[in-house]
C-alpha atoms as a PDB file:
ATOM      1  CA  UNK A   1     288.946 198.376  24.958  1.00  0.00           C
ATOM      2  CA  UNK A   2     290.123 199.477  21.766  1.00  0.00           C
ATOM      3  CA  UNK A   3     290.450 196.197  20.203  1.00  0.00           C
ATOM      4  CA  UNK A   4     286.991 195.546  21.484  1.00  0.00           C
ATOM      5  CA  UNK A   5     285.461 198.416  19.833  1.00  0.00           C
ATOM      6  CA  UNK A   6     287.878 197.838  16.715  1.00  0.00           C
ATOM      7  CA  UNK A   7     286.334 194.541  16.173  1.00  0.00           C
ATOM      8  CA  UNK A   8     283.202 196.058  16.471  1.00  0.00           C
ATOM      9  CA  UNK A   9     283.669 198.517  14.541  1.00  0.00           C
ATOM     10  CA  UNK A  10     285.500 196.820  11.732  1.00  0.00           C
ATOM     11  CA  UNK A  11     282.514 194.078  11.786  1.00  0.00           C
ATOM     12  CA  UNK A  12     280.042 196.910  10.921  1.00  0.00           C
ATOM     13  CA  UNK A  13     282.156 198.623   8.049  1.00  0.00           C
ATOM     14  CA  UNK A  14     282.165 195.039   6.651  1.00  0.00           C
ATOM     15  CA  UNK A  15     279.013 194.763   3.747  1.00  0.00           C
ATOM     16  CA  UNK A  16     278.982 190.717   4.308  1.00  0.00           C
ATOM     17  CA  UNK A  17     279.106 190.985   7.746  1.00  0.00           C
ATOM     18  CA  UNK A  18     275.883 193.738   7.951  1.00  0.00           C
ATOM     19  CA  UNK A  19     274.150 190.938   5.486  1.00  0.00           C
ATOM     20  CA  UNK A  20     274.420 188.324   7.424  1.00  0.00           C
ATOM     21  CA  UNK A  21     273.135 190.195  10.217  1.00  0.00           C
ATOM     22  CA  UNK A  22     270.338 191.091   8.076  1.00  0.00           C
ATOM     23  CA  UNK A  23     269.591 187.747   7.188  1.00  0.00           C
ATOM     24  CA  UNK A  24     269.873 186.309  10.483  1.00  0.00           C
ATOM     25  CA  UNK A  25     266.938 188.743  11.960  1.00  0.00           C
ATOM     26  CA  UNK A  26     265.039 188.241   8.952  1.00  0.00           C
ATOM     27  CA  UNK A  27     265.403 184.332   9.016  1.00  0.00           C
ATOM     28  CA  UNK A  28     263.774 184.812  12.786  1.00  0.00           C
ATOM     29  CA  UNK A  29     261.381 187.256  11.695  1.00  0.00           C
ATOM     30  CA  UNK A  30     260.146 184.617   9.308  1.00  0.00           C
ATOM     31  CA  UNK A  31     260.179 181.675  11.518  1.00  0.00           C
ATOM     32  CA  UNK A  32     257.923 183.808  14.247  1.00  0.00           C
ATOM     33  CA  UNK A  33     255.564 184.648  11.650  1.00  0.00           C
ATOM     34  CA  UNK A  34     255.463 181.051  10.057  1.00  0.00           C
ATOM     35  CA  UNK A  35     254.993 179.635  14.371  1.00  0.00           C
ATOM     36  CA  UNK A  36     252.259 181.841  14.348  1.00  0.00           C
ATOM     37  CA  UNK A  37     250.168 180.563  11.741  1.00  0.00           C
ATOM     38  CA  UNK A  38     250.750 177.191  12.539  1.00  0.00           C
ATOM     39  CA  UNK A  39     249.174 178.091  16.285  1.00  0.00           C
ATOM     40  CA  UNK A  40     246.484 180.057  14.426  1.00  0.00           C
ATOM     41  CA  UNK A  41     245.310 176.994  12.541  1.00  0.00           C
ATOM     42  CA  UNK A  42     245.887 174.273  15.094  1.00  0.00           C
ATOM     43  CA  UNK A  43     243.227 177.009  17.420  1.00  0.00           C
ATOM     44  CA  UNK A  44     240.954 176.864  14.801  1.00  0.00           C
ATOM     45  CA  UNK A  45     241.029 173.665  13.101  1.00  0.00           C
ATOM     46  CA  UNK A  46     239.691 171.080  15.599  1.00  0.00           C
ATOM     47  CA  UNK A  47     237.489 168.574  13.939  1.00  0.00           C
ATOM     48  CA  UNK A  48     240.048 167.673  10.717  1.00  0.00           C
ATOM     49  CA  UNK A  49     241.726 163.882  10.748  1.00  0.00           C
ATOM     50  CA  UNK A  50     244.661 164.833  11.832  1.00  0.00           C
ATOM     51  CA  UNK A  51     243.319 166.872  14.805  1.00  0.00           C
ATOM     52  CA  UNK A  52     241.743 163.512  15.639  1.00  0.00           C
ATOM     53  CA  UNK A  53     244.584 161.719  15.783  1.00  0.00           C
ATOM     54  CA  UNK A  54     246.622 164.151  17.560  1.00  0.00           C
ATOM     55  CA  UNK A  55     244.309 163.961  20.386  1.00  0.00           C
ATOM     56  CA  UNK A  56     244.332 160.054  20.067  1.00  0.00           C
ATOM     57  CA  UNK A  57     248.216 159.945  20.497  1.00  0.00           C
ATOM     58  CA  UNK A  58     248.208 162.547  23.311  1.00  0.00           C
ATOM     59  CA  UNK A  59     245.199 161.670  25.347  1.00  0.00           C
ATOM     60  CA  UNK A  60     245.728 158.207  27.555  1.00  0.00           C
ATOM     61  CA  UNK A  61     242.027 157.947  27.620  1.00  0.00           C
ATOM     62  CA  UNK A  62     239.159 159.099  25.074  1.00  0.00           C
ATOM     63  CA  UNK A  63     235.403 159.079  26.184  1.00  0.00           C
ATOM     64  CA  UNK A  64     233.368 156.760  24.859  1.00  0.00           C
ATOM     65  CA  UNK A  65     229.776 156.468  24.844  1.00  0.00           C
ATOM     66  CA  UNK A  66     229.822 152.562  24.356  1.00  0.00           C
ATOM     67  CA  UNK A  67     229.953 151.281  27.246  1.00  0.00           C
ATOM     68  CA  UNK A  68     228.587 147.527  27.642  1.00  0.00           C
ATOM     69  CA  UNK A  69     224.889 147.035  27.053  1.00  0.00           C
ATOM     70  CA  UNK A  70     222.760 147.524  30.076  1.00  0.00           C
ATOM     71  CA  UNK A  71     219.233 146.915  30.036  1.00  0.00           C
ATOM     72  CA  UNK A  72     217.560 150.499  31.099  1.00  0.00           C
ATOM     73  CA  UNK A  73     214.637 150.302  33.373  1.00  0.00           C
ATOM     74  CA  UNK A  74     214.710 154.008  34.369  1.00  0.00           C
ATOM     75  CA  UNK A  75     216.157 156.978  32.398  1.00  0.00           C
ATOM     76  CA  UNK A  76     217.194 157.823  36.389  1.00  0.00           C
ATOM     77  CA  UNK A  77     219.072 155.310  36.855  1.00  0.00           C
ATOM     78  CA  UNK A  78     221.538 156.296  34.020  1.00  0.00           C
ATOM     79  CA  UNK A  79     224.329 158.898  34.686  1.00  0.00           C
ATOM     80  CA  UNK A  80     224.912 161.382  32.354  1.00  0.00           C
ATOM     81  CA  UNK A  81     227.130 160.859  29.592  1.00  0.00           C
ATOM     82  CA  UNK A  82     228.197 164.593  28.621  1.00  0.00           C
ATOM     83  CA  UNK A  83     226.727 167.838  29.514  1.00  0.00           C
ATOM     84  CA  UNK A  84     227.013 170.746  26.924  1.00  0.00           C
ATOM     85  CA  UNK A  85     225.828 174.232  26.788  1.00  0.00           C
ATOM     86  CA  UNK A  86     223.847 175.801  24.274  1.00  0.00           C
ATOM     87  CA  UNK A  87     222.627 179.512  23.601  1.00  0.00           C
ATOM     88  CA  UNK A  88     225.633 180.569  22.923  1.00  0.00           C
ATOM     89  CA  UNK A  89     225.434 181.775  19.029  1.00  0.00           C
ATOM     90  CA  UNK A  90     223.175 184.963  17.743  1.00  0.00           C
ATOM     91  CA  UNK A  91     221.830 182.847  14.996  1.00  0.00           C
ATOM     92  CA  UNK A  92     222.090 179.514  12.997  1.00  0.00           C
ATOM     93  CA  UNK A  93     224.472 181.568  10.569  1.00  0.00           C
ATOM     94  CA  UNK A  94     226.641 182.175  13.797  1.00  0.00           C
ATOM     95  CA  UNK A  95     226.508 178.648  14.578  1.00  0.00           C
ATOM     96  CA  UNK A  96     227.249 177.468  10.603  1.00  0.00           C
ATOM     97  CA  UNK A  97     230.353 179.750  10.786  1.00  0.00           C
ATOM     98  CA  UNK A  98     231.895 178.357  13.810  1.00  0.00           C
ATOM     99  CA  UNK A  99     231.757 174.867  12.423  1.00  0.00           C
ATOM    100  CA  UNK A 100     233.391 176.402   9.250  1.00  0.00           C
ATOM    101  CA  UNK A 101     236.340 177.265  11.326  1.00  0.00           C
ATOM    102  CA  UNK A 102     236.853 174.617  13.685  1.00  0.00           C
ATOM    103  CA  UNK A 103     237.005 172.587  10.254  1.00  0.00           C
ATOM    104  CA  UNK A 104     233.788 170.315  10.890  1.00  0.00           C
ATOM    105  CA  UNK A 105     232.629 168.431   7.991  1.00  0.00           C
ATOM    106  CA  UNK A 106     229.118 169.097   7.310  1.00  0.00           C
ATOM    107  CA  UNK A 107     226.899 166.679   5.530  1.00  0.00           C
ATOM    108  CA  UNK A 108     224.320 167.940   2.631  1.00  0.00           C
ATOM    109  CA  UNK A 109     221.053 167.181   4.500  1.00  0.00           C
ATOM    110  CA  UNK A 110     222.936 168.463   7.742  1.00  0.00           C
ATOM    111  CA  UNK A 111     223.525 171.805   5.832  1.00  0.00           C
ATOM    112  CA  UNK A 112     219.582 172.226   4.318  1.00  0.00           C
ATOM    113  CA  UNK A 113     218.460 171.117   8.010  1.00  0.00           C
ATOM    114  CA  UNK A 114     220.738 174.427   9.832  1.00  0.00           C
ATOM    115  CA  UNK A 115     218.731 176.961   7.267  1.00  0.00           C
ATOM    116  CA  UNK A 116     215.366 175.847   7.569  1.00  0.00           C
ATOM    117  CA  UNK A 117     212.971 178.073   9.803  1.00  0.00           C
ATOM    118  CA  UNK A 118     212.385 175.095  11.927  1.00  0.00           C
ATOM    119  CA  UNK A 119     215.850 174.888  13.187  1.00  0.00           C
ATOM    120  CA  UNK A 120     216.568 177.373  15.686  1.00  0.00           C
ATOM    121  CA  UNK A 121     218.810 178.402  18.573  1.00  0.00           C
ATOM    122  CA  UNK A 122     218.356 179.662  21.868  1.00  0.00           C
ATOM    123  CA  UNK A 123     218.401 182.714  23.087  1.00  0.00           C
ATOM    124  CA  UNK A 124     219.899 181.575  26.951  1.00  0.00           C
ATOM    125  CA  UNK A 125     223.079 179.685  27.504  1.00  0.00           C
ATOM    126  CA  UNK A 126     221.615 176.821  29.282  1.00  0.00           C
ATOM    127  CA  UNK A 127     223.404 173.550  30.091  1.00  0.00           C
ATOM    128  CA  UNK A 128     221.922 170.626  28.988  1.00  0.00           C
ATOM    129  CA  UNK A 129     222.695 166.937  29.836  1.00  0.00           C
ATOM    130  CA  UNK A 130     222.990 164.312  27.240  1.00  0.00           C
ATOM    131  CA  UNK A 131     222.135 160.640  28.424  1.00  0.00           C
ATOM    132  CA  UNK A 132     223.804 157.796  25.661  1.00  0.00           C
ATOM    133  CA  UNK A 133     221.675 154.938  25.072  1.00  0.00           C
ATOM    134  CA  UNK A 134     221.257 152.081  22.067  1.00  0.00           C
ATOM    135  CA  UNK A 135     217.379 151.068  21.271  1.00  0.00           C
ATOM    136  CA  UNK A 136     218.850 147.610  22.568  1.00  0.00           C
ATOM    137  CA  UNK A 137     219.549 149.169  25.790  1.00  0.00           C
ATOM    138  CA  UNK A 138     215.790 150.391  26.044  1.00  0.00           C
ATOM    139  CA  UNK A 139     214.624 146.525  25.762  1.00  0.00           C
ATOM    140  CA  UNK A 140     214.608 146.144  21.605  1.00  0.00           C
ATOM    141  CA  UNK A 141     215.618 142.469  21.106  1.00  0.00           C
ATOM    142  CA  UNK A 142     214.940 142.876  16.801  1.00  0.00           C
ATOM    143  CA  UNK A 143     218.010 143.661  14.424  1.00  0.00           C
ATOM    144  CA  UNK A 144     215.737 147.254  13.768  1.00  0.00           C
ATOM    145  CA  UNK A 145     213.226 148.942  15.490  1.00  0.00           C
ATOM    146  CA  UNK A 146     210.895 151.865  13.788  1.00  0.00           C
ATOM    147  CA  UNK A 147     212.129 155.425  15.060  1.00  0.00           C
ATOM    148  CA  UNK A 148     208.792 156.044  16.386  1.00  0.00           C
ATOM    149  CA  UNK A 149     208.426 153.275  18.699  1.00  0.00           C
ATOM    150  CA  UNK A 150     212.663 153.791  20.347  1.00  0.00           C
ATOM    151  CA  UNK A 151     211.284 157.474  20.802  1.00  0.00           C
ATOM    152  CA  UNK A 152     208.142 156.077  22.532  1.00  0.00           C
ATOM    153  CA  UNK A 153     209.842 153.350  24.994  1.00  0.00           C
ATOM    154  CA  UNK A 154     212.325 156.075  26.171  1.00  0.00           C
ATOM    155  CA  UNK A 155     209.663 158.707  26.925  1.00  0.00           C
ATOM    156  CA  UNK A 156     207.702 155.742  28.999  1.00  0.00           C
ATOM    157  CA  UNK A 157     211.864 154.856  30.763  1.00  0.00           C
ATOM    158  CA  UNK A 158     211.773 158.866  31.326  1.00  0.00           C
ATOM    159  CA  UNK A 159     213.914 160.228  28.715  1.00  0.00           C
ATOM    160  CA  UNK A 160     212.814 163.413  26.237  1.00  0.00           C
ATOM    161  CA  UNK A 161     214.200 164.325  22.829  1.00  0.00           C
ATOM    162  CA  UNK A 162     216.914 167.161  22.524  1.00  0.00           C
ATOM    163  CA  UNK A 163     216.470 170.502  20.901  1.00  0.00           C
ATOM    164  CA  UNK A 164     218.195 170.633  17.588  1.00  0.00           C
ATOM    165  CA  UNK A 165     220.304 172.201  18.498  1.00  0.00           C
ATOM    166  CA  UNK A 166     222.602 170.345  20.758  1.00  0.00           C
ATOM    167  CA  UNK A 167     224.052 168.381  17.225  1.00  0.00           C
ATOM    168  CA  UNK A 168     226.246 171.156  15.992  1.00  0.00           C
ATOM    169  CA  UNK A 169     226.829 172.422  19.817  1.00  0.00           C
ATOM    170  CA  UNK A 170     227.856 168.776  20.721  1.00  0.00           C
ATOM    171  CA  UNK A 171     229.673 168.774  17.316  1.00  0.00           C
ATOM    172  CA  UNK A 172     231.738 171.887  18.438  1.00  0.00           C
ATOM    173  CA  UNK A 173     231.993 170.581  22.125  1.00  0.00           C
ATOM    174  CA  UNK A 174     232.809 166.874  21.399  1.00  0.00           C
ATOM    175  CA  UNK A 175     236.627 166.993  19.643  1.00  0.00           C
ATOM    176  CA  UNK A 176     237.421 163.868  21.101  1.00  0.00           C
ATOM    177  CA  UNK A 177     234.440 161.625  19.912  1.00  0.00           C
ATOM    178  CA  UNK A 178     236.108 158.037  18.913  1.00  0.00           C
ATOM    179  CA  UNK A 179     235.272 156.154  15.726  1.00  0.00           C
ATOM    180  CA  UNK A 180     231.243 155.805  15.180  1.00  0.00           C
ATOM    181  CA  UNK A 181     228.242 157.788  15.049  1.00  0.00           C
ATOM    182  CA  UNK A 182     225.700 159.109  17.692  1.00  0.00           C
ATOM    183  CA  UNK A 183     222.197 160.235  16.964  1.00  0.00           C
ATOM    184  CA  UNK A 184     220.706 163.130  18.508  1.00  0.00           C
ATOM    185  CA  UNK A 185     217.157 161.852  19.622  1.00  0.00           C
ATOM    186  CA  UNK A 186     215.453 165.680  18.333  1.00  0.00           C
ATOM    187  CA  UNK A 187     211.676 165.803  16.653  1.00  0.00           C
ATOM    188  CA  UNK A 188     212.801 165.693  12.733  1.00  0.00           C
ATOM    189  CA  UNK A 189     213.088 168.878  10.652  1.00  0.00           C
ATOM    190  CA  UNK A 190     211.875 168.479   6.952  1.00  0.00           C
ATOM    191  CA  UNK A 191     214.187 169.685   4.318  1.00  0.00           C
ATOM    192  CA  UNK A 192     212.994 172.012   1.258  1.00  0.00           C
ATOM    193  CA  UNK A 193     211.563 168.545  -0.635  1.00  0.00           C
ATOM    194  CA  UNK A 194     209.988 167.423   3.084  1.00  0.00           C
ATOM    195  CA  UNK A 195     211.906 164.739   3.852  1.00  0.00           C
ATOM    196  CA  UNK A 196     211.913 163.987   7.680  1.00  0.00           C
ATOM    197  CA  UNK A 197     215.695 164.549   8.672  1.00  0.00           C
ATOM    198  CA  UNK A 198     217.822 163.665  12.220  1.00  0.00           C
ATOM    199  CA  UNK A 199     220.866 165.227  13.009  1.00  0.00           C
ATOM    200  CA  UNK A 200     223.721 163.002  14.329  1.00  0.00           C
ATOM    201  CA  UNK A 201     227.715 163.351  15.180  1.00  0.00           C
ATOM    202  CA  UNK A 202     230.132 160.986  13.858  1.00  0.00           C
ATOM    203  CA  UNK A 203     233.306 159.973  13.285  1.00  0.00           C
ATOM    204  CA  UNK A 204     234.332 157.816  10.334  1.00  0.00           C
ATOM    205  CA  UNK A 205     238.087 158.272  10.204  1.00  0.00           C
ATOM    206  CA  UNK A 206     238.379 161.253   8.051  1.00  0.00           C
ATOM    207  CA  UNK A 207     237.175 163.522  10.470  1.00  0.00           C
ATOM    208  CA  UNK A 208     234.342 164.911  12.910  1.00  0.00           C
ATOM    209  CA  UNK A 209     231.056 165.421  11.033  1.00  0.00           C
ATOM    210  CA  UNK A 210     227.796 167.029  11.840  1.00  0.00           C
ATOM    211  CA  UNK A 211     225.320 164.568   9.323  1.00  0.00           C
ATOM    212  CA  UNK A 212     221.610 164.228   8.698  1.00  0.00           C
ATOM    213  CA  UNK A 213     220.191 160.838   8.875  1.00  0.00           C
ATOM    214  CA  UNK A 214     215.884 159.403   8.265  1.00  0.00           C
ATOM    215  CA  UNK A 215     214.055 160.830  10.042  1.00  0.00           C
ATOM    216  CA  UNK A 216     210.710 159.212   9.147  1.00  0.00           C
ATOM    217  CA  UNK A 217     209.282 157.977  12.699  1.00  0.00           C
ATOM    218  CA  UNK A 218     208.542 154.794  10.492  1.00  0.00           C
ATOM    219  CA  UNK A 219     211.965 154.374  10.129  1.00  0.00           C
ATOM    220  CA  UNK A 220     213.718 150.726  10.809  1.00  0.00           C
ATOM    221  CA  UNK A 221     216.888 151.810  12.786  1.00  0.00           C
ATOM    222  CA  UNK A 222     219.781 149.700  14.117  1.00  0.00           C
ATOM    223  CA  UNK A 223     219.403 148.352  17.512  1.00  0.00           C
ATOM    224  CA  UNK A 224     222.840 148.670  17.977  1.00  0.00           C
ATOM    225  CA  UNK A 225     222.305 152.684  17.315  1.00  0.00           C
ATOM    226  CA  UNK A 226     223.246 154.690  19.955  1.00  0.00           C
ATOM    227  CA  UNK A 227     221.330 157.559  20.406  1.00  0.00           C
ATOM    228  CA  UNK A 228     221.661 160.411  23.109  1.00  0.00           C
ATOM    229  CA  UNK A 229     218.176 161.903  24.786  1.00  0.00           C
ATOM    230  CA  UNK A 230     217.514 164.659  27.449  1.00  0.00           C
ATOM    231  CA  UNK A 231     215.427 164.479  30.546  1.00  0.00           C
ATOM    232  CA  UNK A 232     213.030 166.959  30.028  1.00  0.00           C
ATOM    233  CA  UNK A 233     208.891 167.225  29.579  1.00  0.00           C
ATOM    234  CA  UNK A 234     207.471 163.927  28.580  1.00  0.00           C
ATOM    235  CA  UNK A 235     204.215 165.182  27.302  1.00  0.00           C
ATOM    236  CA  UNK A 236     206.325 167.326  24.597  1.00  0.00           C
ATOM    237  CA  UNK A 237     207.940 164.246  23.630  1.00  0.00           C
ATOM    238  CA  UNK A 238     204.667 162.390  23.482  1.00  0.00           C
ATOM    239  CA  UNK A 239     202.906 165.178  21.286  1.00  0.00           C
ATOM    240  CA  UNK A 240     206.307 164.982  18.710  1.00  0.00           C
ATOM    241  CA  UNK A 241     206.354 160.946  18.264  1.00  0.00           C
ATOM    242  CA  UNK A 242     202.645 160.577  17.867  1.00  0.00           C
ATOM    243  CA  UNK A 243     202.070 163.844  15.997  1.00  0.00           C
ATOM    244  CA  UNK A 244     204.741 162.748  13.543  1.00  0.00           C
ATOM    245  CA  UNK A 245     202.936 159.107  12.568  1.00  0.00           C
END
């Protein structure tokens, strides 16, 4: 017992010995604190490349919304490719900031498009579900199609455009969004200048973006451009593509 506590003792009257006691809680103190920011930013950060391809490496299987071309005859007859919810932010501002910290890129016209008056959120979480589709898929056989007339044959198939608002919710509820771009069928906002802008998602290999693309309904667009639509009412959609000739 005595050489026990002698040891003990004898340890603590030691200066080098009390150091390196010191040191070692310190050392742990340090590597806790250092842990915790690196948990902190992994939370937060979710759109950057190399969040991407973490999730590439860990997950064995990545949604896609390519599947292989199907010609639609019915917006009913195709299942729904991702449902999100939206209403969930105060304000645009709200919304701006949480893109800022899951470290989404956001293009210029994307940015002008979130702080114009005609870009708003609602007020009700509501779920809404998107439906993935390429103009080729809604019976365009050209190598581009004007904006106006893809909006048109989908309304006729049963489809309806989006709010604005589902871009930067899908962009904040879509981490996992493989290489390429989807457009948000939506009823363009006009920028400060008034130049007819679309919101889309995309991801180019440097990481998840919210972007603005033409939205002129005269514009010639891809075939091959997938674009994601809502069911909803057809006679709103109808007013927004003719309206915006």
């Amino acid at each position: 017992m005595d050489r026990i506590a002698g040891k003990e003792s004898g340890c603590l009257a030691m200066p080098h010995c009390l150091q390196r006691r010191q040191s070692s809680g310190s050392l742990a103190i340090a590597m806790l604190c250092i842990a915790c920011i690196a948990l902190a930013s992994e939370a937060s950060a979710q759109c950057t490349a190399r969040d991407v391809l973490q999730r590439r490496l860990t997950l064995r299987t990545i949604p896609s919304a390519d599947p292989p071309p199907i010609l639609v005859k019915s917006a009913f007859a195709v299942p729904v490719w991702k449902a999100i919810t939206v209403g969930t932010f105060a304000n645009s501002f709200a919304l701006l900031n949480a893109l800022d910290a899951a470290g989404c890129g956001i293009g210029d016209l994307a940015q002008e498009i979130l702080a114009r008056p005609a870009f708003t959120v609602g007020t009700t979480k509501t779920t809404v579900e998107l439906f993935a589709v390429s103009a080729a898929e809604l019976g365009f056989q050209t190598a581009t199609a004007p904006l106006a007339d893809i909006y048109a044959r989908a309304v006729e198939l049963g489809f309806g455009l989006a709010a604005a608002e589902v871009a930067p919710q899908l962009r904040l509820q879509y981490f996992d969004q493989p290489m390429g771009e989807l457009i948000i069928a939506m009823q363009p906002i006009a920028t400060w200048q008034g130049e007819p802008v679309i919101l889309a998602v995309s991801n180019g290999g440097a990481g998840l973006v919210l972007v603005g693309r033409e939205g002129r309904l005269g514009a010639e667009i891809p075939v091959t451009s997938r674009f994601l639509f809502v069911r909803s009412n057809e006679a709103t959609v109808v007013k927004a593509v003719r309206g915006g000739r």
